[in-house]
PDB file of N, CA and C in Angstrom:
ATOM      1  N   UNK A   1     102.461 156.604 119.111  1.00  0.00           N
ATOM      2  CA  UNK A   1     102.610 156.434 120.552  1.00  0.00           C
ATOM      3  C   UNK A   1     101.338 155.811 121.107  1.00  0.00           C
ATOM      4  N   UNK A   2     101.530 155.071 121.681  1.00  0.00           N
ATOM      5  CA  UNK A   2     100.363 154.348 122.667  1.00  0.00           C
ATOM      6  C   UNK A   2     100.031 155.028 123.632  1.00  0.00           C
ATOM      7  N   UNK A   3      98.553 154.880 124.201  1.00  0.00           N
ATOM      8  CA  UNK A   3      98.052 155.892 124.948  1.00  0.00           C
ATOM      9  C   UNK A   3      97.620 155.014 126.216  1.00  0.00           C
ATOM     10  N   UNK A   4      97.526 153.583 126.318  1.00  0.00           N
ATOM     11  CA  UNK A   4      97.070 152.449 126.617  1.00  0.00           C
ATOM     12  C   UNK A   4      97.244 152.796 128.077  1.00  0.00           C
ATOM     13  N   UNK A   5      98.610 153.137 128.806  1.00  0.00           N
ATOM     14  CA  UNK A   5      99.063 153.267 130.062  1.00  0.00           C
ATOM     15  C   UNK A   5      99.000 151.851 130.655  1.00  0.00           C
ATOM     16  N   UNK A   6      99.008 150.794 130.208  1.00  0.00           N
ATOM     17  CA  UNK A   6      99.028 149.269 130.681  1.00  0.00           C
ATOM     18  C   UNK A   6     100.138 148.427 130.470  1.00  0.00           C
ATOM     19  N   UNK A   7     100.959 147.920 131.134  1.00  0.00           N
ATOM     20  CA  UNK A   7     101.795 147.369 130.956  1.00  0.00           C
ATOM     21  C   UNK A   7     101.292 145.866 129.937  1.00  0.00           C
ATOM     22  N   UNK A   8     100.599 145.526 129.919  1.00  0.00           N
ATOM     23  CA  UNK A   8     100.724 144.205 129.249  1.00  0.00           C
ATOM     24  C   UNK A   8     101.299 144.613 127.945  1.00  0.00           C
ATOM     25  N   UNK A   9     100.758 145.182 127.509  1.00  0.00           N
ATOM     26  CA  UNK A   9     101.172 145.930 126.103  1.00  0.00           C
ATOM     27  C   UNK A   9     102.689 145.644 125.778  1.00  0.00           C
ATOM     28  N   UNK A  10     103.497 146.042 126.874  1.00  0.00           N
ATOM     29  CA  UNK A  10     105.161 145.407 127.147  1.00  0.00           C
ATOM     30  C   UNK A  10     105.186 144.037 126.464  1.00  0.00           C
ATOM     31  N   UNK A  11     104.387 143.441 127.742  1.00  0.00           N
ATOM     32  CA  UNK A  11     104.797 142.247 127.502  1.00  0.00           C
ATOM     33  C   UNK A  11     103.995 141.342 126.776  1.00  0.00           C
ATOM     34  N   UNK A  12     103.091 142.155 126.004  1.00  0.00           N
ATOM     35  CA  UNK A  12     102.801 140.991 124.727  1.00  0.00           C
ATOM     36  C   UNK A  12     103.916 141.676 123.432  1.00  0.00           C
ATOM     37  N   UNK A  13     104.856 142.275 123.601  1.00  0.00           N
ATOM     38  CA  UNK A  13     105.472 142.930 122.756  1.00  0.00           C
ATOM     39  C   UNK A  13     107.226 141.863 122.983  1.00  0.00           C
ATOM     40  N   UNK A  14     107.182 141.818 124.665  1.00  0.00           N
ATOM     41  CA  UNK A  14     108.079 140.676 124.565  1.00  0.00           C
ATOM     42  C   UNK A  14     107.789 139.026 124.463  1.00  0.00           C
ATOM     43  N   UNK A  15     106.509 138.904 124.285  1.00  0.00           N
ATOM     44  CA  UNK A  15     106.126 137.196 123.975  1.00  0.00           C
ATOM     45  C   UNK A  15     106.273 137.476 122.269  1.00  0.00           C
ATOM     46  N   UNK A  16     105.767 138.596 121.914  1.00  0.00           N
ATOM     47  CA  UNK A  16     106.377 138.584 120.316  1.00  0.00           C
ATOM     48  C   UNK A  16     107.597 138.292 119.840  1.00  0.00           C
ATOM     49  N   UNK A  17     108.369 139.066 120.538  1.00  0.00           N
ATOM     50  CA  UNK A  17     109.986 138.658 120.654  1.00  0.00           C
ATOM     51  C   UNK A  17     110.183 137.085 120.344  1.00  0.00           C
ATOM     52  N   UNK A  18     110.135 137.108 121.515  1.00  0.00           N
ATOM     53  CA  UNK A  18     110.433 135.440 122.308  1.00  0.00           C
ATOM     54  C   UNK A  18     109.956 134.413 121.349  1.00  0.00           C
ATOM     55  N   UNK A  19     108.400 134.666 120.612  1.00  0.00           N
ATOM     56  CA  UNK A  19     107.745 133.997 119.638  1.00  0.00           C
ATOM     57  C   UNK A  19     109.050 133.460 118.379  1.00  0.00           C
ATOM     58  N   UNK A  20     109.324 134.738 118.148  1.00  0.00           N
ATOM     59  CA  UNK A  20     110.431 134.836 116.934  1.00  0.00           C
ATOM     60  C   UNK A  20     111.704 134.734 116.991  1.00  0.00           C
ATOM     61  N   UNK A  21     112.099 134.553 118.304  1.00  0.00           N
ATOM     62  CA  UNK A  21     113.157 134.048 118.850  1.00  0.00           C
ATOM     63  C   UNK A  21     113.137 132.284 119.006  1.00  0.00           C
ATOM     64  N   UNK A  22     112.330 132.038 119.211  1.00  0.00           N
ATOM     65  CA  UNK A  22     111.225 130.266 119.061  1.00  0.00           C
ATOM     66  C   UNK A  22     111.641 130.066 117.426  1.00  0.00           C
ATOM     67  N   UNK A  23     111.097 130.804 116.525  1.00  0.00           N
ATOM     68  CA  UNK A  23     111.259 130.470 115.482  1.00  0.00           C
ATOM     69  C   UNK A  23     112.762 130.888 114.506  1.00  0.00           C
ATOM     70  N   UNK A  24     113.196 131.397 114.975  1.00  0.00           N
ATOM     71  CA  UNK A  24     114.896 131.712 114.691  1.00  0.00           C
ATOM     72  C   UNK A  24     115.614 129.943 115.469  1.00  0.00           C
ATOM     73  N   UNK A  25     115.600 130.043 116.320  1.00  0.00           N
ATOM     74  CA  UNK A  25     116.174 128.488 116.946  1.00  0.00           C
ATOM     75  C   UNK A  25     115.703 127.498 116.088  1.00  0.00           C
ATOM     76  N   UNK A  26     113.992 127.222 115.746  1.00  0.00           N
ATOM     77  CA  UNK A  26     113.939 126.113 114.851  1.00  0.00           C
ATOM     78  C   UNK A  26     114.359 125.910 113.355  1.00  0.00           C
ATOM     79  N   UNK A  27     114.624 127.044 112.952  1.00  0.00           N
ATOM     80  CA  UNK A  27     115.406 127.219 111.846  1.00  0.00           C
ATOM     81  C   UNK A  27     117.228 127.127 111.914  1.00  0.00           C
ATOM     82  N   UNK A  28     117.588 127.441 113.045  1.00  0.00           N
ATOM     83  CA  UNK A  28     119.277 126.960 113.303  1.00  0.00           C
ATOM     84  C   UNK A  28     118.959 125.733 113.228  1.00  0.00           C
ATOM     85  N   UNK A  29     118.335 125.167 114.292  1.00  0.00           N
ATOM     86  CA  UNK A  29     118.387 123.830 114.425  1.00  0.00           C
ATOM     87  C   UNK A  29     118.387 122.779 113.214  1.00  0.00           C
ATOM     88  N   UNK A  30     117.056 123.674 112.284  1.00  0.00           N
ATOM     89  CA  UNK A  30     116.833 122.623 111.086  1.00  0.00           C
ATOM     90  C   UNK A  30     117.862 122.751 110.234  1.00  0.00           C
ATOM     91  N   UNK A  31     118.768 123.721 110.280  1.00  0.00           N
ATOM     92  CA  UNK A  31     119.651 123.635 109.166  1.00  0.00           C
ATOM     93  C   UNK A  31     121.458 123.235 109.708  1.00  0.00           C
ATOM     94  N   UNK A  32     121.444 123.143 110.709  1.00  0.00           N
ATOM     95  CA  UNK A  32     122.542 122.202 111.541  1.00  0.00           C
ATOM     96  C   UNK A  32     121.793 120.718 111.291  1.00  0.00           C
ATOM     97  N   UNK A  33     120.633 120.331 111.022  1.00  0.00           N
ATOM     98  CA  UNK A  33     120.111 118.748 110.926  1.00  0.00           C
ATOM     99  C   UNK A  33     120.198 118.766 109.322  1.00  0.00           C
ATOM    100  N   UNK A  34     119.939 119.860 108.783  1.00  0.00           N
ATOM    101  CA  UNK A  34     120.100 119.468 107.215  1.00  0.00           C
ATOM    102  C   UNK A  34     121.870 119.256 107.151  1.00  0.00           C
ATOM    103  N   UNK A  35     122.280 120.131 107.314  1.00  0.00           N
ATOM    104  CA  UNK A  35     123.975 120.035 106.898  1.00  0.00           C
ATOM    105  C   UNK A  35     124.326 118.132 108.185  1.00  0.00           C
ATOM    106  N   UNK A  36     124.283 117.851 108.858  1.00  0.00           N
ATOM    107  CA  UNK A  36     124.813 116.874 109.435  1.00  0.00           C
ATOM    108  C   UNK A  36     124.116 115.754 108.985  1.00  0.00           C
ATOM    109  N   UNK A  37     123.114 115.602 107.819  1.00  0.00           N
ATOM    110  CA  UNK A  37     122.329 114.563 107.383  1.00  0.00           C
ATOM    111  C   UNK A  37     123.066 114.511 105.698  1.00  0.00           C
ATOM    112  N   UNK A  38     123.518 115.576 105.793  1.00  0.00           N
ATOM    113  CA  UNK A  38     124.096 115.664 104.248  1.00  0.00           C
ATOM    114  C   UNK A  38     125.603 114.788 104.669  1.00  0.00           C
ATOM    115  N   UNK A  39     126.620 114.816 105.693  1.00  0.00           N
ATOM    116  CA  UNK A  39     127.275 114.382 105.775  1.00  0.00           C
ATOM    117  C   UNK A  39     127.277 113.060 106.644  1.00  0.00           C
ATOM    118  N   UNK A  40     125.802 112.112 107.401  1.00  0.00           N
ATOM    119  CA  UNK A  40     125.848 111.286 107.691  1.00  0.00           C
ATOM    120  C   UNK A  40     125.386 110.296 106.260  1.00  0.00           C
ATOM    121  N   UNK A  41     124.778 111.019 105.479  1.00  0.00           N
ATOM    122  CA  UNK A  41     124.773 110.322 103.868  1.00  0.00           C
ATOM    123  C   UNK A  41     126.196 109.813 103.311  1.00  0.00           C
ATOM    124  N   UNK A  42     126.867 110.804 103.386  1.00  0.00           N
ATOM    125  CA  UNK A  42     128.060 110.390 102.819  1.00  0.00           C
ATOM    126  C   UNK A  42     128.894 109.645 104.070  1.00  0.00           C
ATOM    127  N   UNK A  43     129.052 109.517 104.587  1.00  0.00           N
ATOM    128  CA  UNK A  43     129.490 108.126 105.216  1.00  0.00           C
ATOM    129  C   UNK A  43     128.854 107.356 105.576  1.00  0.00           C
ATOM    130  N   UNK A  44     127.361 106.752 105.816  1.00  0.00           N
ATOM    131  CA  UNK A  44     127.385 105.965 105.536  1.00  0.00           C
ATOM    132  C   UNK A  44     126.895 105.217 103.765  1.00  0.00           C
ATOM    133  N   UNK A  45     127.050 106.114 102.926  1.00  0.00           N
ATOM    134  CA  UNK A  45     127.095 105.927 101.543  1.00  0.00           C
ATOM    135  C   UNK A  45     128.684 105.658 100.674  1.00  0.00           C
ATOM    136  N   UNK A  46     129.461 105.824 102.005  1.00  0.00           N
ATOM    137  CA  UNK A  46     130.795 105.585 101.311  1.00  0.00           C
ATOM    138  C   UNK A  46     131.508 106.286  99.818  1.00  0.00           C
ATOM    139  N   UNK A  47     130.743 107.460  99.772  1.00  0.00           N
ATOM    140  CA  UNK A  47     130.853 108.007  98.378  1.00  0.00           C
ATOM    141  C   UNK A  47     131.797 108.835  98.665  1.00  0.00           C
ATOM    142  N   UNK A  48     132.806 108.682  98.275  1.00  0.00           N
ATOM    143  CA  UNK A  48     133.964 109.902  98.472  1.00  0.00           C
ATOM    144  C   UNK A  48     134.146 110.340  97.219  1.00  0.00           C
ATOM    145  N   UNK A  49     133.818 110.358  95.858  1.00  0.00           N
ATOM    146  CA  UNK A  49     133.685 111.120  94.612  1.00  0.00           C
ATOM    147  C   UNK A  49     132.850 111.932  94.395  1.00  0.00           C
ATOM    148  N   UNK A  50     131.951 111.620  94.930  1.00  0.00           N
ATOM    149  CA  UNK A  50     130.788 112.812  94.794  1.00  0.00           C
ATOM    150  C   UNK A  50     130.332 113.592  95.946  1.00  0.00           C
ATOM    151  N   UNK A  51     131.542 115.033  95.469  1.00  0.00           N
ATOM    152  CA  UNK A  51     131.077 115.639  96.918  1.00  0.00           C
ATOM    153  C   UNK A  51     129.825 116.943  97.035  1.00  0.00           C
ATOM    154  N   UNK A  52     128.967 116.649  95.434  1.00  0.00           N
ATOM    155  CA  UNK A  52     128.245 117.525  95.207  1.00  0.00           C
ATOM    156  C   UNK A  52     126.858 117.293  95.994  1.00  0.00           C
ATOM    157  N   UNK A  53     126.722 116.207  97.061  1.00  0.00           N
ATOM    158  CA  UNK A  53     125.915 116.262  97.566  1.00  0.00           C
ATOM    159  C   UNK A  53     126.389 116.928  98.697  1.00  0.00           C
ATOM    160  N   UNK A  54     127.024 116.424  99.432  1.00  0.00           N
ATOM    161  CA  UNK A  54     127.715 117.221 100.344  1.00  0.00           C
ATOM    162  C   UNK A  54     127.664 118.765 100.772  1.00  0.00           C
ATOM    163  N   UNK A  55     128.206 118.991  99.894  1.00  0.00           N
ATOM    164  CA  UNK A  55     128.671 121.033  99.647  1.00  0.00           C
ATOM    165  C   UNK A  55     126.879 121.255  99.522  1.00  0.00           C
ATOM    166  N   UNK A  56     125.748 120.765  98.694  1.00  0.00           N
ATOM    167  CA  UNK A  56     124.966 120.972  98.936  1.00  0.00           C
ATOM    168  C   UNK A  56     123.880 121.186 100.242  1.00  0.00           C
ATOM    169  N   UNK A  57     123.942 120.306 101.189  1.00  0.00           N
ATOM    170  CA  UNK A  57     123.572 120.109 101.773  1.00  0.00           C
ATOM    171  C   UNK A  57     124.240 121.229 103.002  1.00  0.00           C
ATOM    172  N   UNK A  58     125.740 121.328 102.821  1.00  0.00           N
ATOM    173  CA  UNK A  58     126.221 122.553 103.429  1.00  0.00           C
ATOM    174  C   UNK A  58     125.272 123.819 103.369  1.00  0.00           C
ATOM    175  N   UNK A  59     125.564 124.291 102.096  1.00  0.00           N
ATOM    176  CA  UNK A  59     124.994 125.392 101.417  1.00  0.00           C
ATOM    177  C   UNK A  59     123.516 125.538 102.135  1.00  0.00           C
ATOM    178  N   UNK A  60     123.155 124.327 101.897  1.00  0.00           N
ATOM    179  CA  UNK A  60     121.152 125.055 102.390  1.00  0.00           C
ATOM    180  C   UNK A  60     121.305 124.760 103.954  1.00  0.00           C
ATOM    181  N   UNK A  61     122.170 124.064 104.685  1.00  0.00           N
ATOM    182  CA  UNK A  61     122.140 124.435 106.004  1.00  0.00           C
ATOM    183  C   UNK A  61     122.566 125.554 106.512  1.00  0.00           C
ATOM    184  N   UNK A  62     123.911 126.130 106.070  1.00  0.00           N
ATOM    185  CA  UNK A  62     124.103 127.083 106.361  1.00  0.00           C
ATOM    186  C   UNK A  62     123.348 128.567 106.031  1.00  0.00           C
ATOM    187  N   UNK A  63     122.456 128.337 104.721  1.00  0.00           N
ATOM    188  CA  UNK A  63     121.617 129.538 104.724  1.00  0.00           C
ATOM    189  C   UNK A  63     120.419 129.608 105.805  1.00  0.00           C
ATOM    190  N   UNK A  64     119.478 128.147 106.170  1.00  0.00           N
ATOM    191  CA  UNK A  64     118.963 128.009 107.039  1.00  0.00           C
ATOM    192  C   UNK A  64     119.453 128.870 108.118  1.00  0.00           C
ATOM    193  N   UNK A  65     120.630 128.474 109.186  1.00  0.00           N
ATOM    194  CA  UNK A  65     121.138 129.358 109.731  1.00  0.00           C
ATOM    195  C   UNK A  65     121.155 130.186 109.799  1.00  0.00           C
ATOM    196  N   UNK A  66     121.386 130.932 108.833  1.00  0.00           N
ATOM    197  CA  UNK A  66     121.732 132.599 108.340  1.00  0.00           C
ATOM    198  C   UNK A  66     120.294 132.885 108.310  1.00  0.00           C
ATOM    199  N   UNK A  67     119.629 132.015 107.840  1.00  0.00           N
ATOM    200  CA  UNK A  67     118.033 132.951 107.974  1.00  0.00           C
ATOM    201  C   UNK A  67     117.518 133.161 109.313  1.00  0.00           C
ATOM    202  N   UNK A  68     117.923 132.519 110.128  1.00  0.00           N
ATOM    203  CA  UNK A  68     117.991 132.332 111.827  1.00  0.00           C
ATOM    204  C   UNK A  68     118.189 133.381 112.331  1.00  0.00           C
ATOM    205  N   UNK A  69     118.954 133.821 112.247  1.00  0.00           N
ATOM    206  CA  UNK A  69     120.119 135.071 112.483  1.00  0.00           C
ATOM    207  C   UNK A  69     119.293 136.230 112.220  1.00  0.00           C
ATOM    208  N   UNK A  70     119.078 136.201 111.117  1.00  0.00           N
ATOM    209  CA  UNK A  70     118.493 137.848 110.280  1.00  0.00           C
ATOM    210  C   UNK A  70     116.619 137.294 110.974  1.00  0.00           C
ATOM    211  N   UNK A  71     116.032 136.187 111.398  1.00  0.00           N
ATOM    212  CA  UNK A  71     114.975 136.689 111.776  1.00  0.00           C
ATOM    213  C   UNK A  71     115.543 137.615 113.644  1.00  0.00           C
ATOM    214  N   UNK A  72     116.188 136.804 113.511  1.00  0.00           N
ATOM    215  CA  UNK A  72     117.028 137.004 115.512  1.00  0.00           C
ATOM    216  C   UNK A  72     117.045 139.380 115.389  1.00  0.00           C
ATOM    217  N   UNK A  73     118.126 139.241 114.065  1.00  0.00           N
ATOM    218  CA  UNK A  73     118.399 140.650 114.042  1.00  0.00           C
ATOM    219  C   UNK A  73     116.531 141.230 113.734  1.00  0.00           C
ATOM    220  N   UNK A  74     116.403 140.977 112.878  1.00  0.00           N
ATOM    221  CA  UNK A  74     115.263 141.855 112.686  1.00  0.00           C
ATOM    222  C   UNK A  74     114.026 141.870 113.807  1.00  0.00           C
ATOM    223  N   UNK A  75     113.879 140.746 114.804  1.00  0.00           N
ATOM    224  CA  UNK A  75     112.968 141.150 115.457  1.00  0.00           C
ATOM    225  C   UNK A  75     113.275 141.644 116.645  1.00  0.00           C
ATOM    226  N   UNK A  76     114.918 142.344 116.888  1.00  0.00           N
ATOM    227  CA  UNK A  76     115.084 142.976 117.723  1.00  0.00           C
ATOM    228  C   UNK A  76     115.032 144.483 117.125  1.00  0.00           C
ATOM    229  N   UNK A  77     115.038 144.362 115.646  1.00  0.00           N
ATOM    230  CA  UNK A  77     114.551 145.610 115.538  1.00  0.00           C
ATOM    231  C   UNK A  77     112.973 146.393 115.759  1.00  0.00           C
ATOM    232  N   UNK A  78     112.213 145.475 115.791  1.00  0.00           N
ATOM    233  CA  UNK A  78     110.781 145.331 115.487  1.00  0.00           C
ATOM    234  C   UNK A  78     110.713 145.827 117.221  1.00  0.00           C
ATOM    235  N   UNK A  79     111.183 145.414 118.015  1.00  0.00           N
ATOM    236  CA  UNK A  79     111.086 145.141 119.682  1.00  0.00           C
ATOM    237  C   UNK A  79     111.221 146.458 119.700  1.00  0.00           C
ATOM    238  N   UNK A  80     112.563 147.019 119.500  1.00  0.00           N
ATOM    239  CA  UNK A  80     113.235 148.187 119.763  1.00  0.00           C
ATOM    240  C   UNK A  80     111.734 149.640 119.328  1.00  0.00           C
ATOM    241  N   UNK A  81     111.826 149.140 117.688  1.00  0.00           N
ATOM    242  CA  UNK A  81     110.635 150.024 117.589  1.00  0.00           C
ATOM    243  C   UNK A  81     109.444 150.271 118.522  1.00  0.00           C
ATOM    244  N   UNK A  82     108.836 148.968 118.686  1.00  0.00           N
ATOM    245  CA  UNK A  82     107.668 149.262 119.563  1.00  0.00           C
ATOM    246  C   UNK A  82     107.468 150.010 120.771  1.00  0.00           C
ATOM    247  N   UNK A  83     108.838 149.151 121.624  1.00  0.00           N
ATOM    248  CA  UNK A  83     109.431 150.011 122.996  1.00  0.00           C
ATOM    249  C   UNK A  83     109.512 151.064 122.889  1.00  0.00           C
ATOM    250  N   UNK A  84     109.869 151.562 122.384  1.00  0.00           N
ATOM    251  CA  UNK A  84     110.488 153.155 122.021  1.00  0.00           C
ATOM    252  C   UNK A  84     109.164 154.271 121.633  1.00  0.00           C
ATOM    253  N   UNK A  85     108.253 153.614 121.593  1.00  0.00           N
ATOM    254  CA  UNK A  85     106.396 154.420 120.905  1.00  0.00           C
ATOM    255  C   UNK A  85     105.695 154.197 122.663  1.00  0.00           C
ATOM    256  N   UNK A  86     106.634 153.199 123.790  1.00  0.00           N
ATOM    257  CA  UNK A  86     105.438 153.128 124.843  1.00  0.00           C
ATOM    258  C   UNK A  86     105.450 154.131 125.774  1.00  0.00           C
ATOM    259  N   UNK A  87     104.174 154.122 126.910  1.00  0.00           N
ATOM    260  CA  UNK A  87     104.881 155.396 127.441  1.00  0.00           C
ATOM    261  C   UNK A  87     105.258 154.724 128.982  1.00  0.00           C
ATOM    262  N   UNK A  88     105.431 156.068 129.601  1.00  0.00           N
ATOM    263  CA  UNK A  88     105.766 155.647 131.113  1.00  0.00           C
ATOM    264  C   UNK A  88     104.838 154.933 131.765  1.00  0.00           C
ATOM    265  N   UNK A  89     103.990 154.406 131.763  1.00  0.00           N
ATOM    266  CA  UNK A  89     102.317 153.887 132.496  1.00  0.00           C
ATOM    267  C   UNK A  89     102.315 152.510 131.998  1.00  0.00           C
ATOM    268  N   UNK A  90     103.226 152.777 130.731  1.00  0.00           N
ATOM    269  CA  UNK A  90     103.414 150.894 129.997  1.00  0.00           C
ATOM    270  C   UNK A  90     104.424 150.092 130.654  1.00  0.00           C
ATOM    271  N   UNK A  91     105.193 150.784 130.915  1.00  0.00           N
ATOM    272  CA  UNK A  91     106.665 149.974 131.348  1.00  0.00           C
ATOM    273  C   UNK A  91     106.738 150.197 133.435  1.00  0.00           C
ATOM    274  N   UNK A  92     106.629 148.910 134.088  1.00  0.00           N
ATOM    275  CA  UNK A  92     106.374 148.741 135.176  1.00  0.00           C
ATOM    276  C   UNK A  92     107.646 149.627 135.986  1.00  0.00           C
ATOM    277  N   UNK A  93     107.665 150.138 136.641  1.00  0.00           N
ATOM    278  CA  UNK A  93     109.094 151.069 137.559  1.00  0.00           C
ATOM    279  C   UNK A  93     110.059 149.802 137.747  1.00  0.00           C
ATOM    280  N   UNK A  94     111.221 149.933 137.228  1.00  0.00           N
ATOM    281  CA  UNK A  94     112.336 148.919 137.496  1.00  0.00           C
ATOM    282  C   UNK A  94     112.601 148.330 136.289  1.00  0.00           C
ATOM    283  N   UNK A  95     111.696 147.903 135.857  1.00  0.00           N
ATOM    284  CA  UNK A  95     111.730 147.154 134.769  1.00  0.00           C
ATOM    285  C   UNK A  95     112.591 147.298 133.555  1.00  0.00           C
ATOM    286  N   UNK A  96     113.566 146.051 132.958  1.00  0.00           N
ATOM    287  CA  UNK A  96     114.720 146.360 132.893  1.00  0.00           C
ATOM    288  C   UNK A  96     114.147 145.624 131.199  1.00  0.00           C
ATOM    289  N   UNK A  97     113.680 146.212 130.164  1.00  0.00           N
ATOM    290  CA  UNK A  97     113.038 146.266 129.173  1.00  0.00           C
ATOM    291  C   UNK A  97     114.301 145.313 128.455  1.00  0.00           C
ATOM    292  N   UNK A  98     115.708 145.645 128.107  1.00  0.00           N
ATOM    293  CA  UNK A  98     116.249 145.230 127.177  1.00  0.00           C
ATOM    294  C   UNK A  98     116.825 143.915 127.064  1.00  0.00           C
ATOM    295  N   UNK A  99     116.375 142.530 128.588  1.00  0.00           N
ATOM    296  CA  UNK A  99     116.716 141.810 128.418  1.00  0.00           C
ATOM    297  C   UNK A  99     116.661 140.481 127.503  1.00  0.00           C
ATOM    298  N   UNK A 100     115.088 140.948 126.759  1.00  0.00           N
ATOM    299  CA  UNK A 100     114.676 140.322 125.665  1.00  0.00           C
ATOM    300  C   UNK A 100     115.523 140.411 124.512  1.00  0.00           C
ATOM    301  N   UNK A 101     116.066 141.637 124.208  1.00  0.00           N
ATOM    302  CA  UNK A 101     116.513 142.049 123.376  1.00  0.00           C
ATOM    303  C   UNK A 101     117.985 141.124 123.080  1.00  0.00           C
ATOM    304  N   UNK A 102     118.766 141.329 124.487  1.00  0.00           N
ATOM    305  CA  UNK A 102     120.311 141.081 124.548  1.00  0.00           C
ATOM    306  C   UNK A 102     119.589 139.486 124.320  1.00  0.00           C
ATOM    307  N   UNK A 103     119.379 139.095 124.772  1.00  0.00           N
ATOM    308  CA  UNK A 103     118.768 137.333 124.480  1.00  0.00           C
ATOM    309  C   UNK A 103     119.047 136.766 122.989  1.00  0.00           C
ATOM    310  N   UNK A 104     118.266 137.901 122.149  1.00  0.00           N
ATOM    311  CA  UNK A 104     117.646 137.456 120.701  1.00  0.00           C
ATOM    312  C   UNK A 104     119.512 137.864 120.190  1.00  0.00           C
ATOM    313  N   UNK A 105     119.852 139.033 120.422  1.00  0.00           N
ATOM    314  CA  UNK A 105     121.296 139.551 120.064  1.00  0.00           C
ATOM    315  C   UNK A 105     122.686 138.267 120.560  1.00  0.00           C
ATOM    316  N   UNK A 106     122.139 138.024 122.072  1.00  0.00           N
ATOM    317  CA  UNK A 106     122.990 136.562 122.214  1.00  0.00           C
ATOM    318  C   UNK A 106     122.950 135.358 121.168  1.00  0.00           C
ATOM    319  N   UNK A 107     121.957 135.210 120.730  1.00  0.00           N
ATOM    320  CA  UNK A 107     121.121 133.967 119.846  1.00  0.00           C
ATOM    321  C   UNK A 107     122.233 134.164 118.832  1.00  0.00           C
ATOM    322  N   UNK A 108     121.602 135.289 118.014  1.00  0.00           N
ATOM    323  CA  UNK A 108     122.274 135.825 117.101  1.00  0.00           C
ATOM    324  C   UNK A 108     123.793 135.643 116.276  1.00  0.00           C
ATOM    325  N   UNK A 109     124.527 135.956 117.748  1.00  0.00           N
ATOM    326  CA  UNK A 109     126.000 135.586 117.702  1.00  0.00           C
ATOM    327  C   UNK A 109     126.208 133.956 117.968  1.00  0.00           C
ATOM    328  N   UNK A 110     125.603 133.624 118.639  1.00  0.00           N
ATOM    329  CA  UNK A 110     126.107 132.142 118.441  1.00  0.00           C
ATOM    330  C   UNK A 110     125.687 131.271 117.151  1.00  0.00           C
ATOM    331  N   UNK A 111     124.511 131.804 116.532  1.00  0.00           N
ATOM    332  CA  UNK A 111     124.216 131.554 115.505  1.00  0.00           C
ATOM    333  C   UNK A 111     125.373 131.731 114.351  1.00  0.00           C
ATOM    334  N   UNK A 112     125.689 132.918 114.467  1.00  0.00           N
ATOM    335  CA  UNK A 112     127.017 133.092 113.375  1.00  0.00           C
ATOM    336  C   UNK A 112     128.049 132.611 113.422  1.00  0.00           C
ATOM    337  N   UNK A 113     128.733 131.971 114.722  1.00  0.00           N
ATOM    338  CA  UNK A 113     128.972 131.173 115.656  1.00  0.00           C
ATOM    339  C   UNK A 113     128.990 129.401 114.718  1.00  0.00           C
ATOM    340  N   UNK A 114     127.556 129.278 115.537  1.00  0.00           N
ATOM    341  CA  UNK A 114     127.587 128.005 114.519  1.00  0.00           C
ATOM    342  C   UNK A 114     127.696 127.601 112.934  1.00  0.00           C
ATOM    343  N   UNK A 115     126.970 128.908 112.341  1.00  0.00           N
ATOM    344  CA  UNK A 115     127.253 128.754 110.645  1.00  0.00           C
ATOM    345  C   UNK A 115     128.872 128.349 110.476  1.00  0.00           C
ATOM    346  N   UNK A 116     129.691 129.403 110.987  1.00  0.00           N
ATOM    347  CA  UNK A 116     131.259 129.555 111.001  1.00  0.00           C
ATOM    348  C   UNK A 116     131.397 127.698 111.407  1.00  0.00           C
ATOM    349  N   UNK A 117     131.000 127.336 112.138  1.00  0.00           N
ATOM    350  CA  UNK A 117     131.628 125.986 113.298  1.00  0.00           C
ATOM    351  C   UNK A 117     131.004 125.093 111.777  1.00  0.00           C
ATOM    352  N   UNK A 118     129.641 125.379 111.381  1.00  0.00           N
ATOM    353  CA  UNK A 118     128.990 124.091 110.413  1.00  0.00           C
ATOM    354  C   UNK A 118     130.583 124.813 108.840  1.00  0.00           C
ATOM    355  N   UNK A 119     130.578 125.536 108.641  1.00  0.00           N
ATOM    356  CA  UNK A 119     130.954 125.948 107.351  1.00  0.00           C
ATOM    357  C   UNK A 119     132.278 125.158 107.363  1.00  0.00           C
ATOM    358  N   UNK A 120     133.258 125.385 108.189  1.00  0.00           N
ATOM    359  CA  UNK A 120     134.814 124.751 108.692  1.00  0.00           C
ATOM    360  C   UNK A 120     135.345 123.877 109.171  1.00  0.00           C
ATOM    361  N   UNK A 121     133.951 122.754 109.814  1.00  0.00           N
ATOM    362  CA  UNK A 121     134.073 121.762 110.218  1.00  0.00           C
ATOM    363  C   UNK A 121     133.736 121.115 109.121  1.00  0.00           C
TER     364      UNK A 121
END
């Protein structure tokens, strides 16, 4: 438990978040650019026999993704922990702590979201 009684403490706990929420997005992103570079190869490479580049390029985008996701889940676990150790003197009156959270949890789902949309498209 923190003894601090200062709110910043909060909110360098939600720029941590947010940090890793920054880096969950650049990892969707890079692996929606890996999978759509794997299939702008193959057309304009005209290769319709070899679809082992292809499915490849799936494969590591969509784990990209998925690694997106599980940083998204895990650093709302990390959040949750910290919050939960602060005391009343940390957290400002009103202050509505879990919107960081639902954010990274929104991310999350659309992330799984897009894997599903990259995997089926």
């Amino acid at each position: 438990m923190s003894y601090l009684d200062d709110p910043r403490v909060l909110f360098a706990t939600e720029r941590t978040l947010l940090a890793w929420n920054r880096t969950a997005i650049a990892l969707m992103g890079f692996g929606f650019l890996v999978e759509r570079f794997g299939l702008f190869l193959h057309v304009v490479l005209n290769r319709e026999t070899e679809p082992l580049h292809r499915s490849s390029s799936l494969v590591i985008g969509v784990a990209f993704i998925l690694l997106g996701v599980a940083v998204l889940l895990l650093s709302v676990r990390q959040y949750r922990k910290v919050v939960s150790t602060l005391g009343a003197g940390e957290i400002p009156s009103g202050y509505w702590v879990n919107a960081p959270m639902l954010t990274n949890l929104a991310m999350a789902l659309l992330g799984l979201v897009l894997a599903a949309y990259v995997a089926l498209v």
